[in-house]
N, C-alpha and C. Protein backbone atom coordinates (compact mmCIF):
# COMPACT_ATOMS: atom_id res chain seq x y z
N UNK A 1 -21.58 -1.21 -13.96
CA UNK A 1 -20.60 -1.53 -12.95
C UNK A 1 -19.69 -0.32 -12.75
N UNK A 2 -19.83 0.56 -11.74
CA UNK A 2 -18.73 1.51 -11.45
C UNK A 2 -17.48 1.20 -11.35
N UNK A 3 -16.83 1.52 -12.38
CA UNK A 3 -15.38 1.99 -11.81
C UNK A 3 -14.32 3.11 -11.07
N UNK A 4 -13.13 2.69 -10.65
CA UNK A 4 -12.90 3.84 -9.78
C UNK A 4 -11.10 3.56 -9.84
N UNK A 5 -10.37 4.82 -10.84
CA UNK A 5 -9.60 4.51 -11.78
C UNK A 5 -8.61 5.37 -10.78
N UNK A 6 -6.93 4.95 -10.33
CA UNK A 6 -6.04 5.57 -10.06
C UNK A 6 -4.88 5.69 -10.48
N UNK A 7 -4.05 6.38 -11.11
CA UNK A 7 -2.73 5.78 -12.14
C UNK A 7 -1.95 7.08 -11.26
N UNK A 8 -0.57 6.44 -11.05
CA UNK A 8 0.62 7.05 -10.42
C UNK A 8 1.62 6.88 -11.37
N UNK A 9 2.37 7.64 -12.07
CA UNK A 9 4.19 7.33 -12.32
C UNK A 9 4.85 7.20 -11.13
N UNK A 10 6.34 6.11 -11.74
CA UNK A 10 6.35 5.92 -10.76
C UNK A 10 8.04 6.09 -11.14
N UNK A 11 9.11 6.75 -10.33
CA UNK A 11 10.56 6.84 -10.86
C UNK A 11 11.26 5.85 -10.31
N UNK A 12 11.02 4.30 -10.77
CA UNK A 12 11.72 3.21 -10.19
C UNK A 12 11.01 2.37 -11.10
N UNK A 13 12.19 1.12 -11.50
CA UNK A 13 11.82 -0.07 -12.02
C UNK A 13 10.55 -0.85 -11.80
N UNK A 14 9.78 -1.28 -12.20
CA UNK A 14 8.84 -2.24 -12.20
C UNK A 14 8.97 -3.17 -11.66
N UNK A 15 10.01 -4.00 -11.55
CA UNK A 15 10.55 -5.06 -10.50
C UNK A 15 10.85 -4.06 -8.70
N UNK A 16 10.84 -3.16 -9.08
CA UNK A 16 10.82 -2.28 -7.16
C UNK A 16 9.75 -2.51 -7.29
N UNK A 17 8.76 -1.82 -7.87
CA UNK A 17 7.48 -1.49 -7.39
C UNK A 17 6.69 -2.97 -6.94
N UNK A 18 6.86 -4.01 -7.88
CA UNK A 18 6.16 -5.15 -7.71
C UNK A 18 6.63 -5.89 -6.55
N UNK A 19 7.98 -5.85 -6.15
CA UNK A 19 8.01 -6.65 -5.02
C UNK A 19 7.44 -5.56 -3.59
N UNK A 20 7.00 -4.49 -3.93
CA UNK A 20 6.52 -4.07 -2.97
C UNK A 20 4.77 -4.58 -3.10
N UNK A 21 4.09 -4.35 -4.25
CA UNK A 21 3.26 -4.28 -4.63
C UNK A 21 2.77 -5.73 -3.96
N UNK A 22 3.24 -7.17 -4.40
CA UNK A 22 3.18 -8.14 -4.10
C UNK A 22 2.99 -8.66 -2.59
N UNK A 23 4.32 -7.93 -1.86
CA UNK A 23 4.22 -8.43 -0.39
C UNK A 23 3.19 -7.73 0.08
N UNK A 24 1.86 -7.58 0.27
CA UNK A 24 0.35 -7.51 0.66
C UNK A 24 0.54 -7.38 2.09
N UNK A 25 1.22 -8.17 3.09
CA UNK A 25 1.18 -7.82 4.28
C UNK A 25 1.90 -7.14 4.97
N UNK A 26 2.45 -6.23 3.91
CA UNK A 26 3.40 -5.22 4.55
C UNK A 26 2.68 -4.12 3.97
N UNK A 27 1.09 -3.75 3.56
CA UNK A 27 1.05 -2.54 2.18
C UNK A 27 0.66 -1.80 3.92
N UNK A 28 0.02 -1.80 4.91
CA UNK A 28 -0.01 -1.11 6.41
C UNK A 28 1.34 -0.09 6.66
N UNK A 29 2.31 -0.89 5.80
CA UNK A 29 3.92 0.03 6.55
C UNK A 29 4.03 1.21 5.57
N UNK A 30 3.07 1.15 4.13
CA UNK A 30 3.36 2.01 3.08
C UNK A 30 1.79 2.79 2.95
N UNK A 31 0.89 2.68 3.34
CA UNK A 31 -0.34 3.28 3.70
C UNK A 31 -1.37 3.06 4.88
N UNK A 32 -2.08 4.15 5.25
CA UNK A 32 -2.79 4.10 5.97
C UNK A 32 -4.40 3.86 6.02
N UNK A 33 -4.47 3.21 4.58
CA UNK A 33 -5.41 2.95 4.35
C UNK A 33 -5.61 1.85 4.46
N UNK A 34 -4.82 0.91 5.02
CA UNK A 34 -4.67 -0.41 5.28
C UNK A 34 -3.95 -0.85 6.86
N UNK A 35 -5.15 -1.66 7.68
CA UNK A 35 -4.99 -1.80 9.09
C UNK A 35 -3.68 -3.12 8.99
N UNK A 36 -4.46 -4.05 8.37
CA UNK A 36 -3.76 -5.16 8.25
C UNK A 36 -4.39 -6.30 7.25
N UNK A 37 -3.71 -6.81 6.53
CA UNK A 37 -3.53 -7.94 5.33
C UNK A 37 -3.02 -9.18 5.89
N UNK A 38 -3.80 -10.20 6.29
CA UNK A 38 -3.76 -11.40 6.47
C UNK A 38 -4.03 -12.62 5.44
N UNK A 39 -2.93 -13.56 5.20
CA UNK A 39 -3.23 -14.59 4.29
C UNK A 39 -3.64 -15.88 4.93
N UNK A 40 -5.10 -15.95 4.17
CA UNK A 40 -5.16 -17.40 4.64
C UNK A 40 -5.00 -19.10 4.49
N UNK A 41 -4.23 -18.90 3.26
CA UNK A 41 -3.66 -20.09 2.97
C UNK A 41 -1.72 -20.19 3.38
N UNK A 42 -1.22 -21.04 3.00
CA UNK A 42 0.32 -21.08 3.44
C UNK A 42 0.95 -20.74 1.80
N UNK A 43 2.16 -20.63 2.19
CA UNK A 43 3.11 -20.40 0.85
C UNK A 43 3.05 -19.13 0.22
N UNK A 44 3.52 -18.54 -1.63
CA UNK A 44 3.54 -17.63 -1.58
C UNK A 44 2.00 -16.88 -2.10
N UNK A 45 1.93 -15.88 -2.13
CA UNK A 45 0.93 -15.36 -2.82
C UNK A 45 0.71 -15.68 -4.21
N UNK A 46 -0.41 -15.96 -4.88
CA UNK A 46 -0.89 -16.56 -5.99
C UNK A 46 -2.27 -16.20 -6.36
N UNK A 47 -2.35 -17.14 -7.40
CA UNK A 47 -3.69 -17.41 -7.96
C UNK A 47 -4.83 -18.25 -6.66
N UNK A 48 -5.63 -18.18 -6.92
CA UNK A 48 -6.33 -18.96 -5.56
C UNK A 48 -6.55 -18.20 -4.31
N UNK A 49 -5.07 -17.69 -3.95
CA UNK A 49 -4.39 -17.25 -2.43
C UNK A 49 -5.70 -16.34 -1.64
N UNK A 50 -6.13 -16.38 -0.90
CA UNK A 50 -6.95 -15.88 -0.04
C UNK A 50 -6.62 -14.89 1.15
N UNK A 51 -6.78 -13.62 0.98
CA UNK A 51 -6.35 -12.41 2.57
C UNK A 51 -7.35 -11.67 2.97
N UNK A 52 -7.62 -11.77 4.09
CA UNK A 52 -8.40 -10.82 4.84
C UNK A 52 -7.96 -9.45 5.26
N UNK A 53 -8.26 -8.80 4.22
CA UNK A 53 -8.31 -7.43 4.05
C UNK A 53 -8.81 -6.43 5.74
N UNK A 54 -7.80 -5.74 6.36
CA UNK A 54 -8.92 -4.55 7.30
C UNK A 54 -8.52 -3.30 7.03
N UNK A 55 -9.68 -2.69 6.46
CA UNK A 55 -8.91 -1.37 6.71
C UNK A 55 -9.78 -0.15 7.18
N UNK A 56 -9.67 0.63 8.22
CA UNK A 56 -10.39 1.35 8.50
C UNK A 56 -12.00 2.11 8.13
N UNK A 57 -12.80 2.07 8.54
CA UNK A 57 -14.31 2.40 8.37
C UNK A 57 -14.84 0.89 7.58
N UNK A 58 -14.35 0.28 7.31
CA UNK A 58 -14.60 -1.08 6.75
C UNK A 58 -14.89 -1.80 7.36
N UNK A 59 -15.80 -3.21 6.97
CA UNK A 59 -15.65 -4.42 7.65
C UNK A 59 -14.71 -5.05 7.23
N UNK A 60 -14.13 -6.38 7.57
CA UNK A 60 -12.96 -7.09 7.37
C UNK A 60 -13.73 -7.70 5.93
N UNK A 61 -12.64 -7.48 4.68
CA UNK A 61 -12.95 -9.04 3.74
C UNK A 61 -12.33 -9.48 3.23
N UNK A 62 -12.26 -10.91 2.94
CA UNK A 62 -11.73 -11.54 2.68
C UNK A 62 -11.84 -11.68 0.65
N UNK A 63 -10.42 -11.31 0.58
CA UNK A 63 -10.04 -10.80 -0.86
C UNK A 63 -9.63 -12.47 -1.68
N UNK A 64 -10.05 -13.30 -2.61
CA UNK A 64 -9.10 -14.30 -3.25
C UNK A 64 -8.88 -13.66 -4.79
N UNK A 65 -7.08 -14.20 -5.11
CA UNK A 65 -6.77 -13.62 -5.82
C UNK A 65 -7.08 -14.31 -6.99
N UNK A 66 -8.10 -13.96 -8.40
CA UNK A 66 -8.65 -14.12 -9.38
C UNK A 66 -7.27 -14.12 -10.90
N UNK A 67 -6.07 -13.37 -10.73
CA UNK A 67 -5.22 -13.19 -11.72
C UNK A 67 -4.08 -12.86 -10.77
N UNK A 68 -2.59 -13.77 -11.33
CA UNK A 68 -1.27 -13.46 -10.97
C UNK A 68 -0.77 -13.60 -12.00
N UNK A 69 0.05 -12.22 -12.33
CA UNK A 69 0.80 -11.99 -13.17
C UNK A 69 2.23 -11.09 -13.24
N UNK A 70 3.12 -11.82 -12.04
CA UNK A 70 4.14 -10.76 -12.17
C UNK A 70 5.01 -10.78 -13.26
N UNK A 71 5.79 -9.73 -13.37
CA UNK A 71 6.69 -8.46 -12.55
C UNK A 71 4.86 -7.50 -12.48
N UNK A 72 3.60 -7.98 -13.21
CA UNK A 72 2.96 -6.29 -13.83
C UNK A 72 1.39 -6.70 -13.29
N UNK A 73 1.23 -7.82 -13.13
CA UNK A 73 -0.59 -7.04 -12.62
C UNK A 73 -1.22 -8.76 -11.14
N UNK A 74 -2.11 -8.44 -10.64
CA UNK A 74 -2.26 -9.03 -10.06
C UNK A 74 -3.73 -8.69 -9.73
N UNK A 75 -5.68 -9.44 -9.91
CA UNK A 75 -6.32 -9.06 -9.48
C UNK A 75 -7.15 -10.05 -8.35
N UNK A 76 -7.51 -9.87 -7.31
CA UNK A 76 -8.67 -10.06 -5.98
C UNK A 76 -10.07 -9.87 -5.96
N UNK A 77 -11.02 -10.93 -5.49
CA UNK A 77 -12.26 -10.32 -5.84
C UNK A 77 -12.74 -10.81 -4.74
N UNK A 78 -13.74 -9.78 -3.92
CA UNK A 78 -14.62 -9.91 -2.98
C UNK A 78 -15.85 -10.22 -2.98
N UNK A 79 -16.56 -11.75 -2.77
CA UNK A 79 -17.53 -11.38 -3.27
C UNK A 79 -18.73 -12.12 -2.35
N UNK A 80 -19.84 -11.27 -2.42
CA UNK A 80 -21.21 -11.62 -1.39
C UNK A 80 -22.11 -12.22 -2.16
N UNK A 81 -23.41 -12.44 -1.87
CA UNK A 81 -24.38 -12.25 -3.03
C UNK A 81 -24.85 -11.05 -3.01
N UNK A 82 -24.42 -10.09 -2.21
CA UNK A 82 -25.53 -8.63 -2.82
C UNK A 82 -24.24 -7.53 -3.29
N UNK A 83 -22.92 -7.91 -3.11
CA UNK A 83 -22.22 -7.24 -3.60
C UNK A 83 -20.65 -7.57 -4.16
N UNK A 84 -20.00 -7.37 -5.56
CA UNK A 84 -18.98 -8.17 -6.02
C UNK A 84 -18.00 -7.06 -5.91
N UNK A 85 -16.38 -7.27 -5.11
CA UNK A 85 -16.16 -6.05 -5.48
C UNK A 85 -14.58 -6.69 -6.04
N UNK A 86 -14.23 -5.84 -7.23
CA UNK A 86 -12.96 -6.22 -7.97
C UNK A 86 -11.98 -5.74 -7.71
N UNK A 87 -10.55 -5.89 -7.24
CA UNK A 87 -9.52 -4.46 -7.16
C UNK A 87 -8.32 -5.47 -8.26
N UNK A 88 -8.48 -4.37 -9.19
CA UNK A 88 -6.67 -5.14 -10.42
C UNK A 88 -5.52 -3.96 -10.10
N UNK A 89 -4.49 -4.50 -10.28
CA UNK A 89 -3.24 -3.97 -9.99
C UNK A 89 -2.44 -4.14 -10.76
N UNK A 90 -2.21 -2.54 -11.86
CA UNK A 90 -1.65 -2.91 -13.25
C UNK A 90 0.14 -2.12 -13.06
N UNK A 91 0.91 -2.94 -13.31
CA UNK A 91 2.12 -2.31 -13.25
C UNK A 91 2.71 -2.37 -14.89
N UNK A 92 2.79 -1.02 -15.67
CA UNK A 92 3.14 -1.62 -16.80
C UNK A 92 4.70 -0.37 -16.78
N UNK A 93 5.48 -0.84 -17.54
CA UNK A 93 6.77 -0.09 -18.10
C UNK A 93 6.91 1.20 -18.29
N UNK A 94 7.59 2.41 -18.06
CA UNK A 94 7.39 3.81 -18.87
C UNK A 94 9.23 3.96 -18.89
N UNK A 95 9.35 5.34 -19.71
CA UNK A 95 11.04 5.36 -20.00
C UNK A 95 11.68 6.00 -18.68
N UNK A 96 10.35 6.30 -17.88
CA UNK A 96 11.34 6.93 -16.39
C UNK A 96 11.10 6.04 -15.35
N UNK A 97 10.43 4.79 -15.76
CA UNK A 97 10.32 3.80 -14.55
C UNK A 97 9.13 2.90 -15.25
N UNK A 98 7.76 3.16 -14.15
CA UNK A 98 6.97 2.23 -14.26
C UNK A 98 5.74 3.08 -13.79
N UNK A 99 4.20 2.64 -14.42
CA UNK A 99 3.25 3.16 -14.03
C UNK A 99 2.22 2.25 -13.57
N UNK A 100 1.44 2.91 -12.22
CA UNK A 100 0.66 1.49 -11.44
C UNK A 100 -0.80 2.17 -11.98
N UNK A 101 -1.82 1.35 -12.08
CA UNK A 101 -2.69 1.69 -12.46
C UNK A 101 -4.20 0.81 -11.31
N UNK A 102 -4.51 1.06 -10.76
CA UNK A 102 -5.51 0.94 -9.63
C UNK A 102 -6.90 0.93 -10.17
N UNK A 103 -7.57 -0.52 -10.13
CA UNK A 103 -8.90 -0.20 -10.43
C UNK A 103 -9.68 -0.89 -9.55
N UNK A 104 -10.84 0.09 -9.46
CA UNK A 104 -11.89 -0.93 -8.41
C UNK A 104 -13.42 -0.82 -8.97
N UNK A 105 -13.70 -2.04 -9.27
CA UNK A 105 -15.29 -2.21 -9.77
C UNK A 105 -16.23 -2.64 -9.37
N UNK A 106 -17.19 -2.59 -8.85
CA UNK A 106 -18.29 -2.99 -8.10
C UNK A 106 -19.65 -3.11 -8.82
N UNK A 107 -20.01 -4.68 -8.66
CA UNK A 107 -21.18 -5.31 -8.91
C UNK A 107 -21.90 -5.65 -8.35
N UNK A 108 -23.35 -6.26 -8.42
CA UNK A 108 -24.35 -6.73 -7.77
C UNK A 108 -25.37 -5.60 -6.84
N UNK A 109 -26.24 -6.39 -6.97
CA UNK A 109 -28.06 -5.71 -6.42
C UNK A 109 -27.10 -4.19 -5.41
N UNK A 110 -26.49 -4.67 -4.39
CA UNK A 110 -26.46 -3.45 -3.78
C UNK A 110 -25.18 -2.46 -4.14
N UNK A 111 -25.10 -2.73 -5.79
CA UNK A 111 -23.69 -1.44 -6.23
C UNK A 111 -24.08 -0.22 -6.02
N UNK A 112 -25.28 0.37 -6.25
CA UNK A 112 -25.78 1.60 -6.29
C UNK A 112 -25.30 2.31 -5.05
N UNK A 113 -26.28 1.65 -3.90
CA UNK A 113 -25.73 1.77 -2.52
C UNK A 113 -24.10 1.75 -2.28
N UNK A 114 -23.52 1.40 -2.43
CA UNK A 114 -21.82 1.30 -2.05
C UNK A 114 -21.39 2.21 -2.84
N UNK A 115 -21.76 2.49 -4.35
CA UNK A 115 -21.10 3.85 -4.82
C UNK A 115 -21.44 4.75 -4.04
N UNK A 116 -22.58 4.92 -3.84
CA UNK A 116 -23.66 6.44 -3.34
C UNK A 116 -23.01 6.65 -1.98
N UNK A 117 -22.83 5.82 -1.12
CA UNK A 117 -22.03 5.79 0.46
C UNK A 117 -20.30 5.62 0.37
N UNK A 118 -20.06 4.85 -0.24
CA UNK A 118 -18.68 4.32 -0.23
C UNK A 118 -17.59 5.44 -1.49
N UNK A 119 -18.04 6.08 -2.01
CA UNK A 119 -17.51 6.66 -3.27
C UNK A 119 -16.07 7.04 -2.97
N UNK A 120 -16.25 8.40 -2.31
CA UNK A 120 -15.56 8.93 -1.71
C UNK A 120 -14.34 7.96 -1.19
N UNK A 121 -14.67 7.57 0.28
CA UNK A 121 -13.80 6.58 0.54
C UNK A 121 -12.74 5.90 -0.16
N UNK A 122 -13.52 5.03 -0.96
CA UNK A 122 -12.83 4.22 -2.19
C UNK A 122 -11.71 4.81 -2.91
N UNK A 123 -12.56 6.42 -2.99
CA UNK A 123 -11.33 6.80 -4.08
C UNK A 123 -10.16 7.11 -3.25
N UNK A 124 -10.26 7.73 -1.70
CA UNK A 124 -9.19 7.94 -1.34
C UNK A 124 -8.24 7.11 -0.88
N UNK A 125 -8.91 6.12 0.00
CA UNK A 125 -8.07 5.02 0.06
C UNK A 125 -6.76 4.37 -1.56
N UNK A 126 -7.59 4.57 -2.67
CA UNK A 126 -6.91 3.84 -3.77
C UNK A 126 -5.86 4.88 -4.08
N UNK A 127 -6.09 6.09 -3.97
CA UNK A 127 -5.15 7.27 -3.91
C UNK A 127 -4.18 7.08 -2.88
N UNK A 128 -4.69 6.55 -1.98
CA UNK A 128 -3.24 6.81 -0.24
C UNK A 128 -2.60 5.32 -0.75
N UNK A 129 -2.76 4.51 -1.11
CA UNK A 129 -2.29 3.10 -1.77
C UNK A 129 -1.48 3.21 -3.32
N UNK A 130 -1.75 4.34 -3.95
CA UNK A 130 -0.89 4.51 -4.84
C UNK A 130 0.19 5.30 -4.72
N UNK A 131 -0.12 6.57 -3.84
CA UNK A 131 0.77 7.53 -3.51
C UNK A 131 1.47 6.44 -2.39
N UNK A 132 1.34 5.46 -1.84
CA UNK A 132 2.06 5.09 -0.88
C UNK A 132 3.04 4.10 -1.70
N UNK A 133 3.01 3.01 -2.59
CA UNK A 133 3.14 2.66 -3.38
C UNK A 133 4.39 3.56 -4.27
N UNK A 134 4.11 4.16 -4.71
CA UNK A 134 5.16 5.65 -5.51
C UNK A 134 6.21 6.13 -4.32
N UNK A 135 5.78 6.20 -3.33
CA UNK A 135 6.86 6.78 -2.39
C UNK A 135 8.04 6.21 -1.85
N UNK A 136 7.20 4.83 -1.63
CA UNK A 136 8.17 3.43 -1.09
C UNK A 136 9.15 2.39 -2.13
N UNK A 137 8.35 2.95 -3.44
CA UNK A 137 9.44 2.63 -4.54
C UNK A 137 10.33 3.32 -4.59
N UNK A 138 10.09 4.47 -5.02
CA UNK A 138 10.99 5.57 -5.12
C UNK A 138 12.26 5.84 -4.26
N UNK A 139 11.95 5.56 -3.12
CA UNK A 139 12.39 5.14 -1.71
C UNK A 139 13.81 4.77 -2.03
N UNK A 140 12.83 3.38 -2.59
CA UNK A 140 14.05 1.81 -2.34
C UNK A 140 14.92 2.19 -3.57
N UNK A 141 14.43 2.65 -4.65
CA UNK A 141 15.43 2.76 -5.63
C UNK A 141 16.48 4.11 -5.58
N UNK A 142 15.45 4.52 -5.10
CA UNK A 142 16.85 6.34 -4.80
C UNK A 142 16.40 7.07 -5.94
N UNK A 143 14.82 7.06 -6.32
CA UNK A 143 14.37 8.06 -7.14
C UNK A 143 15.13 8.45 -8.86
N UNK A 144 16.31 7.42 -8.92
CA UNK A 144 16.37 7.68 -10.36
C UNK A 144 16.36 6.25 -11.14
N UNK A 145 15.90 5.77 -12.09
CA UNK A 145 15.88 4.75 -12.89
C UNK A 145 17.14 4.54 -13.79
C-alpha cells in the first residue's frame, strides 16, 4: 500500500490549526488544491460525516470520515472496488506550536496504476494543503505561540 507522507511545523497552537483543519469547506480559501468540499449529511463534521471532495485534474469523491479525534487527528476514506484511498490528518503538540502530519494511502487492484499516474499530483496537492494549512494558522495566531 503506498504511502505519501507530508509533515509541516507549524508556529501556532493546535487548537488554531484544528479549527482550521476541521472546517473542510473552507480548506478552497487556504489552498488551491481544493475546488470545493461539500458535506453531505447535516450538522457538524464527525465520524460517519460524508463530503464530496473536487479538486482539480480529479474526479469528484466522495470522502466518509472513518476517525474523529479533535483538537489532533481526523481520517476519510474513499472507496471503489478497484481503488481504496485513505487521507489521516495528524495534529500533534511541539514547544513552538504544533505539527500536522498528512498521509495518503492507497489500496486495491488498481494502486499500482494511481501511484504510477497520480504520484506526483498527490504529493503536491498534500504539500499546497499543508503549506496552506501553516500559513493560515500562523496567520490567525500572529506567528508567535
Amino acid at each position: 500500500m503506498p504511502d505519501y507522507v507530508v509533515v509541516r511545523d507549524i508556529a501556532a497552537p493546535i487548537e488554531t490549526a484544528w479549527a482550521l483543519l476541521a472546517d473542510v469547506q473552507r480548506w478552497p480559501e487556504t489552498t488551491a488544491s481544493m475546488t470545493s468540499l461539500t458535506p453531505l449529511d447535516r450538522g457538524p463534521l464527525g465520524e460517519g460525516s460524508r463530503v464530496v471532495v473536487v479538486q482539480p485534474k480529479l474526479a469528484p469523491a466522495t470522502m466518509v470520515v472513518t476517525l474523529w479525534q479533535p483538537p489532533r487527528r481526523f481520517v476519510w476514506r474513499n472507496q471503489s472496488r478497484l481503488v481504496r484511498m485513505t487521507a489521516d490528518h495528524l495534529l500533534e503538540t511541539t514547544a513552538a506550536g504544533c505539527r500536522v502530519t498528512l498521509t495518503m494511502s492507497i489500496a486495491g487492484p488498481l494502486m499500482g496504476l494511481v501511484s504510477l499516474f497520480w504520484s506526483g499530483l498527490i504529493v503536491r496537492y498534500m504539500t499546497m494543503e499543508a503549506e496552506g494549512l501553516k500559513a493560515h494558522a500562523e496567520r490567525r495566531h500572529g506567528g508567535a505561540v
